[in-house]
Protein backbone atom coordinates (compact mmCIF):
# COMPACT_ATOMS: atom_id res chain seq x y z
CA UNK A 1 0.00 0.00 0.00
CA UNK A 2 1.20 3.66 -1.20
CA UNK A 3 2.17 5.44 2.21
CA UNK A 4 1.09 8.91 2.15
CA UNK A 5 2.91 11.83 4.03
CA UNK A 6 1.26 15.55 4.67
CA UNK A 7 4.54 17.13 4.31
CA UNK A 8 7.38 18.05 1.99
CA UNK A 9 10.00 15.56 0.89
CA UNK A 10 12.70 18.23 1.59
CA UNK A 11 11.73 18.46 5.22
CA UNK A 12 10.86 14.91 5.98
CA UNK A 13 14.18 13.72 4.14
CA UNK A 14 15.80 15.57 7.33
CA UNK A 15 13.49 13.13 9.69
CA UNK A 16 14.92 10.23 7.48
CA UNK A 17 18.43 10.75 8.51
CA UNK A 18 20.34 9.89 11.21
CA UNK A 19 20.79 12.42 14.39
CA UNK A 20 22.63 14.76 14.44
CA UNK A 21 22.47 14.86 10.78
CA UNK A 22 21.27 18.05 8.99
CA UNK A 23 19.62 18.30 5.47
CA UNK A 24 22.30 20.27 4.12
CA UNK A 25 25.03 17.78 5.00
CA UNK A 26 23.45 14.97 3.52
CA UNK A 27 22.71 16.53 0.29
CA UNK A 28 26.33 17.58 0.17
CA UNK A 29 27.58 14.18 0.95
CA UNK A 30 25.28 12.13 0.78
CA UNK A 31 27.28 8.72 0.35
CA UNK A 32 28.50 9.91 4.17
CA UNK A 33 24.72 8.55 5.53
CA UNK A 34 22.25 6.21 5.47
CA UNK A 35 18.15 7.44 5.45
CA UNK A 36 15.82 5.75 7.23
CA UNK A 37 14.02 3.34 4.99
CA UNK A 38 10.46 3.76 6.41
CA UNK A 39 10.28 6.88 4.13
CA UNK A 40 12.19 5.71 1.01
CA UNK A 41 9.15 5.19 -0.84
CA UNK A 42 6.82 6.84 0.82
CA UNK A 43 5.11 10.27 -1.30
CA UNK A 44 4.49 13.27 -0.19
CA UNK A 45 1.28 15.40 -0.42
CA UNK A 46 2.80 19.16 -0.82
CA UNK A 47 5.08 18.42 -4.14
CA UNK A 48 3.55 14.97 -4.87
CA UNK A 49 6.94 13.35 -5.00
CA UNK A 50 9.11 10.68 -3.39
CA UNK A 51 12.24 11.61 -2.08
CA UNK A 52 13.76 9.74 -5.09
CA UNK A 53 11.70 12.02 -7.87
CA UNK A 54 12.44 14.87 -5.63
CA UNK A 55 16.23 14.41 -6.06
CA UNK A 56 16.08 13.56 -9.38
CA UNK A 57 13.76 16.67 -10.01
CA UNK A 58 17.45 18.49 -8.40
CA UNK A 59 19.48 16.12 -9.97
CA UNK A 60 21.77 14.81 -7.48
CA UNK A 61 23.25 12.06 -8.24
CA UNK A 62 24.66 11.24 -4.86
CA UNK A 63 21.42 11.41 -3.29
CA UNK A 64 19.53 9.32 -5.57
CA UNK A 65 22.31 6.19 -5.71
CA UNK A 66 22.22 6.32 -1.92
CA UNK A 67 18.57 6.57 -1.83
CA UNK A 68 18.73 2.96 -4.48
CA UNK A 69 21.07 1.43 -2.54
CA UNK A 70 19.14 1.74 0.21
CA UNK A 71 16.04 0.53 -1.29
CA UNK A 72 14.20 3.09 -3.02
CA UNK A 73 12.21 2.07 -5.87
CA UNK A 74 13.49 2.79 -9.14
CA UNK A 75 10.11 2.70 -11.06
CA UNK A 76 7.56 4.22 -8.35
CA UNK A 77 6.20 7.51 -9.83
CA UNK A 78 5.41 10.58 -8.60
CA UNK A 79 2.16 11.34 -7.53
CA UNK A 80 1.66 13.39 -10.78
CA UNK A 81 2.35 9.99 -13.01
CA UNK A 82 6.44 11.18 -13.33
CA UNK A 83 8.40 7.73 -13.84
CA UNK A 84 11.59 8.55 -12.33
CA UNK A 85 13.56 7.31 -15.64
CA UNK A 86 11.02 10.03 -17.47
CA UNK A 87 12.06 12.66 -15.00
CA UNK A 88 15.98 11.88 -15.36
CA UNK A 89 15.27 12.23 -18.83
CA UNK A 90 13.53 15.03 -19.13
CA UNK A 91 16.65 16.26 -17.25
CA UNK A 92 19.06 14.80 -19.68
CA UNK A 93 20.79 13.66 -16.79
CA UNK A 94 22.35 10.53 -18.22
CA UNK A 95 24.10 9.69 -14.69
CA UNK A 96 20.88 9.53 -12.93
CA UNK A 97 19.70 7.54 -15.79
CA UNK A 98 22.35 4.70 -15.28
CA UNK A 99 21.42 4.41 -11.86
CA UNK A 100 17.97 3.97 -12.25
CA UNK A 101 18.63 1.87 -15.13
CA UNK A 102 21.11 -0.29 -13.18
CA UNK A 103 18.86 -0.80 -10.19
CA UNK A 104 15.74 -2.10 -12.25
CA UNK A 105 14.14 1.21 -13.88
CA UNK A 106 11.89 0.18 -17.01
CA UNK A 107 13.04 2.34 -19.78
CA UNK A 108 9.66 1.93 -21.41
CA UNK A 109 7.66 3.42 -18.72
CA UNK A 110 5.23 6.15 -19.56
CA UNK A 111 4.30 8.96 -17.55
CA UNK A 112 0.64 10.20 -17.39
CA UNK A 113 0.23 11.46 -20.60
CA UNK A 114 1.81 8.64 -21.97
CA UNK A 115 5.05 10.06 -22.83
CA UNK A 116 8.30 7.62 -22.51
CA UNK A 117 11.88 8.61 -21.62
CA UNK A 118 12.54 8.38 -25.04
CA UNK A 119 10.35 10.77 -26.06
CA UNK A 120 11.08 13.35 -23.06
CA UNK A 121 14.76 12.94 -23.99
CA UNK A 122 14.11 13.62 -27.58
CA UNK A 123 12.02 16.43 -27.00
CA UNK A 124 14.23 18.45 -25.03
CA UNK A 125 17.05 17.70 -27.29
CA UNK A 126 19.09 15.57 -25.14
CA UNK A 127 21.79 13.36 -27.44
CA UNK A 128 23.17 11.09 -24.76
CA UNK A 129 20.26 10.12 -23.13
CA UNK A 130 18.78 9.00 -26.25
CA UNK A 131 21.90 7.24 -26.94
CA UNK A 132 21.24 5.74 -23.78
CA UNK A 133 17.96 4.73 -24.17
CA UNK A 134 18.21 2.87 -27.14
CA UNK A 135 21.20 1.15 -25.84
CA UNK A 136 19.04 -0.74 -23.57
CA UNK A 137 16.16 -1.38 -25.93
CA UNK A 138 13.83 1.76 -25.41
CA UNK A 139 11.05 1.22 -27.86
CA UNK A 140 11.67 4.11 -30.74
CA UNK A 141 8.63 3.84 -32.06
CA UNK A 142 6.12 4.61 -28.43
CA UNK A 143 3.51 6.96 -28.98
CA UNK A 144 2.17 9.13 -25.85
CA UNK A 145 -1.91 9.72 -25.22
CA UNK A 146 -1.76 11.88 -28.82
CA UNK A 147 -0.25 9.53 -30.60
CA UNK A 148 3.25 11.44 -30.92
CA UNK A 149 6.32 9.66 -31.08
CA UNK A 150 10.26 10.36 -30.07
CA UNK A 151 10.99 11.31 -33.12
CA UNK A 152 7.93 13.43 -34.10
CA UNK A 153 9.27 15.27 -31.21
CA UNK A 154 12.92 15.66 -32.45
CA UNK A 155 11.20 16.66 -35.95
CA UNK A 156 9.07 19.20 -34.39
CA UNK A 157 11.50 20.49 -32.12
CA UNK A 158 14.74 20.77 -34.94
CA UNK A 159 17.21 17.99 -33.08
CA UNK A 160 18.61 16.74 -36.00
CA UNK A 161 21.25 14.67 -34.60
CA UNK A 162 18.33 12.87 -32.24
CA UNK A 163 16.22 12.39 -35.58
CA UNK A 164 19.58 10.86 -37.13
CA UNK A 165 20.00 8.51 -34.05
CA UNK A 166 15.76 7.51 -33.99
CA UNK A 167 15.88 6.73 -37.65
CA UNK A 168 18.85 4.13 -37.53
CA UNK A 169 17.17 2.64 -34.86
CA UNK A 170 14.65 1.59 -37.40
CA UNK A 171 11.68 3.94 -36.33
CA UNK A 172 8.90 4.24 -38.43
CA UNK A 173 9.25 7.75 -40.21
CA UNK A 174 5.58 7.40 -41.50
CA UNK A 175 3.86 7.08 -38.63
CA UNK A 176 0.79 9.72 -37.65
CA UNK A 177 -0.14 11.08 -34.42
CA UNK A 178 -3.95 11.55 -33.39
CA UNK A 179 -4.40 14.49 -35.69
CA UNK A 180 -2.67 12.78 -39.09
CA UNK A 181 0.43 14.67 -38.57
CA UNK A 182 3.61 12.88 -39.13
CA UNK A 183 7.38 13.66 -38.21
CA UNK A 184 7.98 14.98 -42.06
CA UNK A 185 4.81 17.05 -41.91
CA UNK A 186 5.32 18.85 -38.03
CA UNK A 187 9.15 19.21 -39.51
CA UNK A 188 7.88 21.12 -42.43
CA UNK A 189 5.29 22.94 -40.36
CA UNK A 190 8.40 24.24 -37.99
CA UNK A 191 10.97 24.88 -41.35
CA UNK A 192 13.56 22.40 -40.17
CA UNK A 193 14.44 22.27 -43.93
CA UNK A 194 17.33 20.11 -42.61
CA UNK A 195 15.49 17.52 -40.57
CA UNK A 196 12.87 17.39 -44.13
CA UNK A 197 16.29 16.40 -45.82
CA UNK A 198 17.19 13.91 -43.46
CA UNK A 199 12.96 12.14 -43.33
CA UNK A 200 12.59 12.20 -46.84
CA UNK A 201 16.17 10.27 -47.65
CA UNK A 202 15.34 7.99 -44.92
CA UNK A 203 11.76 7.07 -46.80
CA UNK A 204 9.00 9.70 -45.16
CA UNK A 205 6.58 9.98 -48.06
CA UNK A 206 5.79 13.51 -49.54
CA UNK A 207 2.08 13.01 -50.59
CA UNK A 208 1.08 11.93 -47.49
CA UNK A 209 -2.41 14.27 -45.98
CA UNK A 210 -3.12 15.27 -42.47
CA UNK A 211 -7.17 14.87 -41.73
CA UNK A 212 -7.48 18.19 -43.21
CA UNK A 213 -5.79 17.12 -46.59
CA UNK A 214 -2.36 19.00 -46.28
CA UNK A 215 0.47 17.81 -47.71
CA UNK A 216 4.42 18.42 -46.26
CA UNK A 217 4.64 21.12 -49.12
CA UNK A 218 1.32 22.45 -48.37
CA UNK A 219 2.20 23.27 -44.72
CA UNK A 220 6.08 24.67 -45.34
CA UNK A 221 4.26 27.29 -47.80
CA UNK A 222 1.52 27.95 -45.40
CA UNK A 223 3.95 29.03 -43.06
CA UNK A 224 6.13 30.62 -45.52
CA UNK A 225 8.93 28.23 -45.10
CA UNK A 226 10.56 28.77 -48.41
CA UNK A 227 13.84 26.56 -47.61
CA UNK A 228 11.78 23.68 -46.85
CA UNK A 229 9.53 24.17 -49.89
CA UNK A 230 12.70 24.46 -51.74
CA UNK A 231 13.72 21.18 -50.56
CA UNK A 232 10.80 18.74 -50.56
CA UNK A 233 10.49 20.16 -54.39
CA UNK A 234 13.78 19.53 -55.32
CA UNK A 235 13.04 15.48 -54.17
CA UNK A 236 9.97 15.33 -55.65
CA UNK A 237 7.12 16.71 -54.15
């Protein structure tokens, strides 16, 4: 059963800790003490967190390998549906990642909206943690509540090296989110002329329609994207 605590994690991660200990000390040396373990997995009602997804919400690292050695969960959420691998990887935090990953984190967890690391990493741009994720078999081609994958995220968002690294992982480049948008067509939409490049030599087709019957071209000269226009003509469309 989830234990539930009225209070913050920062104050009662002081009650976890041994006397005389003080906050401060242990979250600047925190491999110097070991918490309490009636509270390692316990959340807490004022920032909906554990003390785990409250340290990697800070990202220290210390804190959160002591906090796995000494038992803490490595896939409990936070109250708000944040899988601690999704919040390390929102983070980029690659270190944190390894830890989790090394003490039994799913990598294919989603968070409430549905959302995988994967897709956090790729949407904030983060390279390594990507890298990381795929390493140990994250699913490239997840979709969150809307039906948007990692790299209709990366697409969107203009990370062309992530959109590199999703494709040779064998992601499907033609696959639509909820609304018939897919990574070629939110790429075109943004003017990542670059990233249209990159889709369309890795097999995104051009005449594909969104529910509303626009093409890749259609929305680059909607948006007066004239780069992208340039490009998707010059390969065919």
């Amino acid at each position: 059963m989830e234990r539930i605590i009225s209070s913050s994690p920062h104050d009662i991660l002081q009650s976890m800790l041994p006397e005389p200990t003080t906050l401060g000390q242990f979250l600047e040396n925190p491999k110097e003490f070991r918490p309490k373990v009636e509270y390692i997995n316990a959340t807490f009602l004022v920032e909906d967190d554990t003390v785990l997804t409250h340290s990697i919400k800070f990202q220290n690292v210390a804190a959160v390998e002591v906090l796995l050695k000494a038992g803490a969960d490595a896939n409990m959420p936070s109250r708000k549906g944040i899988a601690p691998i999704s919040g390390a990887a929102h983070k980029g935090n690659t270190a944190i990642m390894q830890l989790l990953i090394t003490h039994g984190a799913k990598v294919n967890s989603p968070n409430s909206t549905g959302s995988t690391a994967l897709i956090q990493a790729s949407h904030f741009g983060h390279l390594d943690a990507v890298k990381l994720l795929l390493h140990y078999k994250a699913d490239s081609d997840s979709a969150n509540q809307k039906g948007t994958t990692a790299l209709m995220r990366a697409s969107q968002e203009g990370h062309v090296e992530i959109s590199k690294c999703l494709i040779d992982s064998g992601v499907d480049v033609n696959k639509k989110n909820l609304e018939g948008m897919n990574a070629l067509m939110l790429a075109s939409q943004r003017g990542h002329a670059n990233i249209v490049y990159v889709l369309v030599r890795a097999g995104a087709t051009m005449d594909e329609q969104t529910a509303q019957g626009s093409t890749a071209l259609m929305l680059a000269c909607k948006r007066g994207h004239e780069k992208c226009a340039e490009v998707l003509v010059s390969m065919g469309a």
